[in-house]
C-alpha atoms as a PDB file:
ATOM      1  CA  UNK A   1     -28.746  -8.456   0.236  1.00  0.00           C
ATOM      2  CA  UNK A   2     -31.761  -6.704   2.329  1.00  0.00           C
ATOM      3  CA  UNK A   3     -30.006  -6.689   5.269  1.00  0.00           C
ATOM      4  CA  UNK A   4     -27.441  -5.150   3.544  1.00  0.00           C
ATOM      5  CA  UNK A   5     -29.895  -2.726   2.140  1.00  0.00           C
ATOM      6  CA  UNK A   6     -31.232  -2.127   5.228  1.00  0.00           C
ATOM      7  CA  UNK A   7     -27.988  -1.238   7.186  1.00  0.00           C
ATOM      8  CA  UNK A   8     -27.392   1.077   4.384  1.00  0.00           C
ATOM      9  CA  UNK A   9     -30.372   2.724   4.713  1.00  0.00           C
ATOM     10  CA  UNK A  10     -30.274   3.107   8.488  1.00  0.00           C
ATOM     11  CA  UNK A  11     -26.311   4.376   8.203  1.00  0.00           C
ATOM     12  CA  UNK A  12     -27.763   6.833   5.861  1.00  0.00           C
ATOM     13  CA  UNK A  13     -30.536   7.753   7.808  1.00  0.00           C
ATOM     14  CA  UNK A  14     -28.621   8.665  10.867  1.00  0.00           C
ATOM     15  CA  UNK A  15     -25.829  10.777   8.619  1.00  0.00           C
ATOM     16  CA  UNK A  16     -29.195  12.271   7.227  1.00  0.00           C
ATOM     17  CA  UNK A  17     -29.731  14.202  10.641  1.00  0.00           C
ATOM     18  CA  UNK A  18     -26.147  14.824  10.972  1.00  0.00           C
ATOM     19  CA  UNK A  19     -25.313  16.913   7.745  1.00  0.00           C
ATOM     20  CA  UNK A  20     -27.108  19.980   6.511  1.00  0.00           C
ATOM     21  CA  UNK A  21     -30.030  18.980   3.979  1.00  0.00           C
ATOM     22  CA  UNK A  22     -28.193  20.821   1.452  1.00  0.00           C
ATOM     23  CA  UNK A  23     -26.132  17.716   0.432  1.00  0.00           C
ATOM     24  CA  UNK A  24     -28.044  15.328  -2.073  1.00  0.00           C
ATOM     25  CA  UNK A  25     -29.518  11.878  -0.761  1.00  0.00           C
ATOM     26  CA  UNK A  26     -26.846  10.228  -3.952  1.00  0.00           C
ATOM     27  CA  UNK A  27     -24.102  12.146  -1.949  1.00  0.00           C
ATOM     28  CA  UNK A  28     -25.057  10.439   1.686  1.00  0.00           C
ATOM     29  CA  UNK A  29     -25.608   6.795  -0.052  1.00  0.00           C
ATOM     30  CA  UNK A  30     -22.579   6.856  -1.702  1.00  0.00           C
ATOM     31  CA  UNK A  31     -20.636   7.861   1.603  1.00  0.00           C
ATOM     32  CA  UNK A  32     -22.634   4.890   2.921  1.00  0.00           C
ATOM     33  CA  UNK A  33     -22.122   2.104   0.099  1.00  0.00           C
ATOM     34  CA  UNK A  34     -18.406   2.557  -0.831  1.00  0.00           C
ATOM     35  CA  UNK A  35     -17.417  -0.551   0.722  1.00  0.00           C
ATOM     36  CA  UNK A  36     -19.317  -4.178   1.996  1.00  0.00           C
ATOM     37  CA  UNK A  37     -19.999  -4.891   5.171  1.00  0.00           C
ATOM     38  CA  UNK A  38     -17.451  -7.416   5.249  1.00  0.00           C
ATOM     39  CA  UNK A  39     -14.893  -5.599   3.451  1.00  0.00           C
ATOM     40  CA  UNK A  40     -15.374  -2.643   6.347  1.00  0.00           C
ATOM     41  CA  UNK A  41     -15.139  -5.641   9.171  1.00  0.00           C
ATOM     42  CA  UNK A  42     -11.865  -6.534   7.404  1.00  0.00           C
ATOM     43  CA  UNK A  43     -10.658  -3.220   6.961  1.00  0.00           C
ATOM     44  CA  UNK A  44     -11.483  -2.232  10.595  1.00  0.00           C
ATOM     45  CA  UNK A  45     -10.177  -5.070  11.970  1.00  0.00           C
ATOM     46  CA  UNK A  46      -6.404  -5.292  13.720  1.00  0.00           C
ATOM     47  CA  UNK A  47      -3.403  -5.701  12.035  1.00  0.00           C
ATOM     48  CA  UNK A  48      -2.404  -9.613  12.481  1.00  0.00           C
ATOM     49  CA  UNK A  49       0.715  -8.968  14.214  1.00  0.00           C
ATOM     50  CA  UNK A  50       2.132 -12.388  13.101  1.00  0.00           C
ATOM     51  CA  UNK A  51       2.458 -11.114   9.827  1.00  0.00           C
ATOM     52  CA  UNK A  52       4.857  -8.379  10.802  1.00  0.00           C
ATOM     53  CA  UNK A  53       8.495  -8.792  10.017  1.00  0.00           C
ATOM     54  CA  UNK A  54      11.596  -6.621  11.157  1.00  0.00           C
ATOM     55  CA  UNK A  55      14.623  -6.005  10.068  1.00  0.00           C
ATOM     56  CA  UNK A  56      17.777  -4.326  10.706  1.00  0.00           C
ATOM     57  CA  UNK A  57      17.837  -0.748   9.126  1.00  0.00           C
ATOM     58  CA  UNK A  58      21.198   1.311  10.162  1.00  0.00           C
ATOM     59  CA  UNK A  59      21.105   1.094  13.844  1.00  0.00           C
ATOM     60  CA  UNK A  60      17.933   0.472  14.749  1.00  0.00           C
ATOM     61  CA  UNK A  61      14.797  -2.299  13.762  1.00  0.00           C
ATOM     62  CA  UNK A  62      12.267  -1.409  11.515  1.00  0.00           C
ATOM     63  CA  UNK A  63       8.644  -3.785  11.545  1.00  0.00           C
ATOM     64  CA  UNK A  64       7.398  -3.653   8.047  1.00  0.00           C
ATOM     65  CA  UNK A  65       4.834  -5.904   6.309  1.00  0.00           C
ATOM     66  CA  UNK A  66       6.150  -7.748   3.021  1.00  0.00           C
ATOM     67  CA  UNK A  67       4.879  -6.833  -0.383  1.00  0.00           C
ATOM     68  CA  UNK A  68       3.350 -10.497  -1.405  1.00  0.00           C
ATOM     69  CA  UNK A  69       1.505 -10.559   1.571  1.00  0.00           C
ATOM     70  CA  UNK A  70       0.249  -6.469   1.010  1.00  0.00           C
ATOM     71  CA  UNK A  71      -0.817  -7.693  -2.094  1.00  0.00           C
ATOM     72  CA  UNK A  72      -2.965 -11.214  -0.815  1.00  0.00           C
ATOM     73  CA  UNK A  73      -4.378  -8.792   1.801  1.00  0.00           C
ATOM     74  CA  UNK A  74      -5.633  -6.546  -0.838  1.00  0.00           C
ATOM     75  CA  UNK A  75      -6.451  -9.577  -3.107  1.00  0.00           C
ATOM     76  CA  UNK A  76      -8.654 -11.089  -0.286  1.00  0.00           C
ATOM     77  CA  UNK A  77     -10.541  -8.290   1.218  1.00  0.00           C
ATOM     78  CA  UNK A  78     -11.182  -6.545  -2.545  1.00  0.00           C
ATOM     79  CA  UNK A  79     -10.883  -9.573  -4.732  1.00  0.00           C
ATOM     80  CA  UNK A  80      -8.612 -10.335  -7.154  1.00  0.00           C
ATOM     81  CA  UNK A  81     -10.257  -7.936  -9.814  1.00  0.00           C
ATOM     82  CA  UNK A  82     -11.523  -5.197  -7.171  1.00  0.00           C
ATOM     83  CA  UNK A  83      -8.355  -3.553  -7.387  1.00  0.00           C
ATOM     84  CA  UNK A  84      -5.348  -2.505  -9.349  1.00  0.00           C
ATOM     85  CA  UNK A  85      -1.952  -0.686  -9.397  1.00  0.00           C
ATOM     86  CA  UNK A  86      -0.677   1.553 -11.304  1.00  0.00           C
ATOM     87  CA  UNK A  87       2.817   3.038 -11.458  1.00  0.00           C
ATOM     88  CA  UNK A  88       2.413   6.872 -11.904  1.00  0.00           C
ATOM     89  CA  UNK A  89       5.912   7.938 -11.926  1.00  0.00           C
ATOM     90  CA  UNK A  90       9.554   6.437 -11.159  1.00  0.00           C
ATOM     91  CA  UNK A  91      12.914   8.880 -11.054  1.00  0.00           C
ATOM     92  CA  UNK A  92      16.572   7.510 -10.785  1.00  0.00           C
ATOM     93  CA  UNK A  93      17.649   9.729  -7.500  1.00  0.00           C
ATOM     94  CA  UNK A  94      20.661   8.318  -7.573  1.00  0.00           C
ATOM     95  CA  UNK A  95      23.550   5.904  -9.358  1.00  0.00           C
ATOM     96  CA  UNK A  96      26.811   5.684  -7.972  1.00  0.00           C
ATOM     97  CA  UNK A  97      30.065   3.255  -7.712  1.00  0.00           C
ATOM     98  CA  UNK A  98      30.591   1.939  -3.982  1.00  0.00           C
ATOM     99  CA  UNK A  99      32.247  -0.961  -2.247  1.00  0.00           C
ATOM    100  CA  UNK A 100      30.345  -3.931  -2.004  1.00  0.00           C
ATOM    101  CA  UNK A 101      31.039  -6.024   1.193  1.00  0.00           C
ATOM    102  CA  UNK A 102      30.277  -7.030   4.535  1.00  0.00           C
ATOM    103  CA  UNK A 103      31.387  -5.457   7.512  1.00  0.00           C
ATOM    104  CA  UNK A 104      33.515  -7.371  10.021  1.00  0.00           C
ATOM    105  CA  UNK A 105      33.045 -10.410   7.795  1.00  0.00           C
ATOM    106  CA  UNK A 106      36.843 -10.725   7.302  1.00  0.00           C
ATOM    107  CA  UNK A 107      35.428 -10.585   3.172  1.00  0.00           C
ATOM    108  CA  UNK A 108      37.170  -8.351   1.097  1.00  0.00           C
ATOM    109  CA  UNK A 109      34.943  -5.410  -0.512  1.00  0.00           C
ATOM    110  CA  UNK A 110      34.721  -5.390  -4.695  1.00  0.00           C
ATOM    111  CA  UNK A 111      33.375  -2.389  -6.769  1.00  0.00           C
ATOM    112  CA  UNK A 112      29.650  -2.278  -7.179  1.00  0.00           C
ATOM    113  CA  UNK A 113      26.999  -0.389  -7.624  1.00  0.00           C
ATOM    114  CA  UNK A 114      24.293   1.497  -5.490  1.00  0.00           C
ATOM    115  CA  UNK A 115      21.352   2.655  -7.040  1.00  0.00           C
ATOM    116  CA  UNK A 116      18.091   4.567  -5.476  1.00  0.00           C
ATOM    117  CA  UNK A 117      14.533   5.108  -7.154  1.00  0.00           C
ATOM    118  CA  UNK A 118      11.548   7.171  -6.051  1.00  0.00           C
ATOM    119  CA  UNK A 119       8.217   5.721  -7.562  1.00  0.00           C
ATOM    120  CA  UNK A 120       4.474   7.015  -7.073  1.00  0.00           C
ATOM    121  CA  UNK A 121       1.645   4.456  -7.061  1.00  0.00           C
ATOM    122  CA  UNK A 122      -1.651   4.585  -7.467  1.00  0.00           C
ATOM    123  CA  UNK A 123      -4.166   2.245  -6.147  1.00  0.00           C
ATOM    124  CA  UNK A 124      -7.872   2.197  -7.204  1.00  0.00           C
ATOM    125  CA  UNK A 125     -10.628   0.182  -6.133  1.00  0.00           C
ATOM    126  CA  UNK A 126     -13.746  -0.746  -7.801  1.00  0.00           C
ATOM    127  CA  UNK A 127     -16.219  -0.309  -3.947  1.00  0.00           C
ATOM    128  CA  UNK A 128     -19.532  -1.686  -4.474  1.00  0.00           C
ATOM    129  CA  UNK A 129     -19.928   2.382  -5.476  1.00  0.00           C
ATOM    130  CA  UNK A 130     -20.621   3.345  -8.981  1.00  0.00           C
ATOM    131  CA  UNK A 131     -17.216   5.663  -8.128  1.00  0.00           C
ATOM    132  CA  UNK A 132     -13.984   4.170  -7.596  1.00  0.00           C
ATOM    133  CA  UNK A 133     -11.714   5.081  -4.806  1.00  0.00           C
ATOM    134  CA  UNK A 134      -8.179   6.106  -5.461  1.00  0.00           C
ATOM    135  CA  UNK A 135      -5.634   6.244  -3.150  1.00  0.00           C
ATOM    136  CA  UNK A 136      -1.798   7.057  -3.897  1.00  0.00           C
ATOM    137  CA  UNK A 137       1.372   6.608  -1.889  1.00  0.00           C
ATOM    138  CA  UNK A 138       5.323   7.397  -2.721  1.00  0.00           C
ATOM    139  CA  UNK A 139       8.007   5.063  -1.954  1.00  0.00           C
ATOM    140  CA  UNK A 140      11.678   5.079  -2.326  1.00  0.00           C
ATOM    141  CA  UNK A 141      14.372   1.834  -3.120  1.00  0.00           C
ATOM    142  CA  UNK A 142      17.549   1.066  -3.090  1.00  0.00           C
ATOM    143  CA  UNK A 143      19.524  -1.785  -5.145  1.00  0.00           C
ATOM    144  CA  UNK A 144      23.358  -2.656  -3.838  1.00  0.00           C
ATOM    145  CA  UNK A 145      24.955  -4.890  -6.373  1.00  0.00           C
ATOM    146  CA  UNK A 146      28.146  -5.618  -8.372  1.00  0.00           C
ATOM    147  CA  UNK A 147      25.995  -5.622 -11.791  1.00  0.00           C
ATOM    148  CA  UNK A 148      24.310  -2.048 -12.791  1.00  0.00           C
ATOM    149  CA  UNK A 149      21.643  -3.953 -14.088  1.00  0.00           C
ATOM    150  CA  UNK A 150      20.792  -5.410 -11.215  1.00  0.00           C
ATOM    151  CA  UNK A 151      21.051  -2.785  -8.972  1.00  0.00           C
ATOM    152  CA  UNK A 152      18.735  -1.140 -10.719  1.00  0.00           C
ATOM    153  CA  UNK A 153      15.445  -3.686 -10.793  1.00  0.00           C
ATOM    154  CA  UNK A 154      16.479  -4.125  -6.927  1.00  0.00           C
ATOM    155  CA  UNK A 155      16.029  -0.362  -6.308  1.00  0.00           C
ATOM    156  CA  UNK A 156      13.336  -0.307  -8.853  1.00  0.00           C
ATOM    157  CA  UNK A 157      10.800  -2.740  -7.635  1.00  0.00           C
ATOM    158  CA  UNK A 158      11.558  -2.023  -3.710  1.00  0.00           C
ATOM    159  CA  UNK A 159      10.476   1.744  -4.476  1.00  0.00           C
ATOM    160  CA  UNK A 160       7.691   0.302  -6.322  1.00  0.00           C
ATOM    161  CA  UNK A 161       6.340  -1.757  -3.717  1.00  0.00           C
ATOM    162  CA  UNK A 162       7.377   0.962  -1.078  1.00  0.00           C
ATOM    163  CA  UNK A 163       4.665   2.824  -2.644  1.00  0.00           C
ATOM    164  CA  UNK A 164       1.856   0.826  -2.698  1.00  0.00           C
ATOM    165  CA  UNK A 165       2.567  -0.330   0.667  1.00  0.00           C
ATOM    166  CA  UNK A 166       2.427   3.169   1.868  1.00  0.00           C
ATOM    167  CA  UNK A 167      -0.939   4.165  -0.254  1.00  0.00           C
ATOM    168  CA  UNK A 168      -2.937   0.577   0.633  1.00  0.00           C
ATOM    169  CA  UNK A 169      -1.971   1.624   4.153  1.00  0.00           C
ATOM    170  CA  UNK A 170      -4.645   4.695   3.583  1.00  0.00           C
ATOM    171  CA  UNK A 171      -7.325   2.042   3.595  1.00  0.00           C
ATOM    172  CA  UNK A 172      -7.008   0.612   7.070  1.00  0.00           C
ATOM    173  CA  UNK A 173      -5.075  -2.022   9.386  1.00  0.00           C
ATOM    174  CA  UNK A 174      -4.202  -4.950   7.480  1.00  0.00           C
ATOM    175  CA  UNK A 175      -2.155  -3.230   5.151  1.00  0.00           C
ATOM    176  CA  UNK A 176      -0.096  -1.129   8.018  1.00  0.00           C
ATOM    177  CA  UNK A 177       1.723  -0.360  10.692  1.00  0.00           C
END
């Protein structure tokens, strides 16, 4: 914990001669002391590229990392109470009948449903500051299925997920590509 306090004080010495007195010492230390040592090592760190899937999106391949392993990234570098999410907002952009089936399958298409969600999350973590840091991304999902229902909690939770994909991504590598 003093070496800690130490490279603290050092970081904020050297910002010190950087930024015009005006700015409070409780300004410069908490610029300083928002995250560990180890959680900035872990956030600086490269993305482990073995943990980056792809998948085929139209006519091209998208790389993407999967929302269980976001969420153990997020679990490990702020601990499993450091952080939480919160939905802000969800619409329903879209609900309409379509075909259901795979192309050049030889299977026949039914009626089903396709559904697509927009859906605002907001991520705050509780950094070794007395002030939390929020960050918030948007996402959008969208559910393909013969049951309404069901296309629905697809669309739902992939726009969900979308989102706090895209606003843990604001803190650094592991959670982004």
């Amino acid at each position: 914990a003093a070496l800690l306090g130490a490279d603290r004080a050092a970081a904020a010495s050297s910002l010190r001669s950087l930024i015009p007195v005006r700015l409070s010492t409780h300004l410069l230390e908490a610029m300083t002391c928002t995250f560990s040592t180890e959680q900035i090592a872990s956030l600086s760190a490269p993305l482990d590229r073995a943990k980056v899937r792809q998948r085929e999106q139209g006519r091209s391949t998208v790389s993407y990392l999967e929302g269980w392993q976001v969420i153990a990234e997020a679990n490990r570098i702020f601990g499993f109470d450091g952080w939480q999410r919160e939905t802000i907002e969800v619409h329903c952009v879209n609900q309409a009948e379509r075909p259901i089936g795979a192309r050049g399958t030889g299977r026949e298409s039914r009626p089903g449903w396709g559904v697509t969600y927009t859906a605002r999350v907001r991520i705050t973590v509780a950094a070794t500051a007395q002030t939390p840091v929020i960050r918030e991304g948007c996402g959008a999902g969208h559910g393909i299925d013969v049951d309404l229902g069901q296309a629905h909690e697809s669309a739902l939770k992939e726009a969900e997920t979308d989102a706090m994909k895209r606003a843990l991504m604001t803190f650094g590598n592991p959670f982004g590509l």
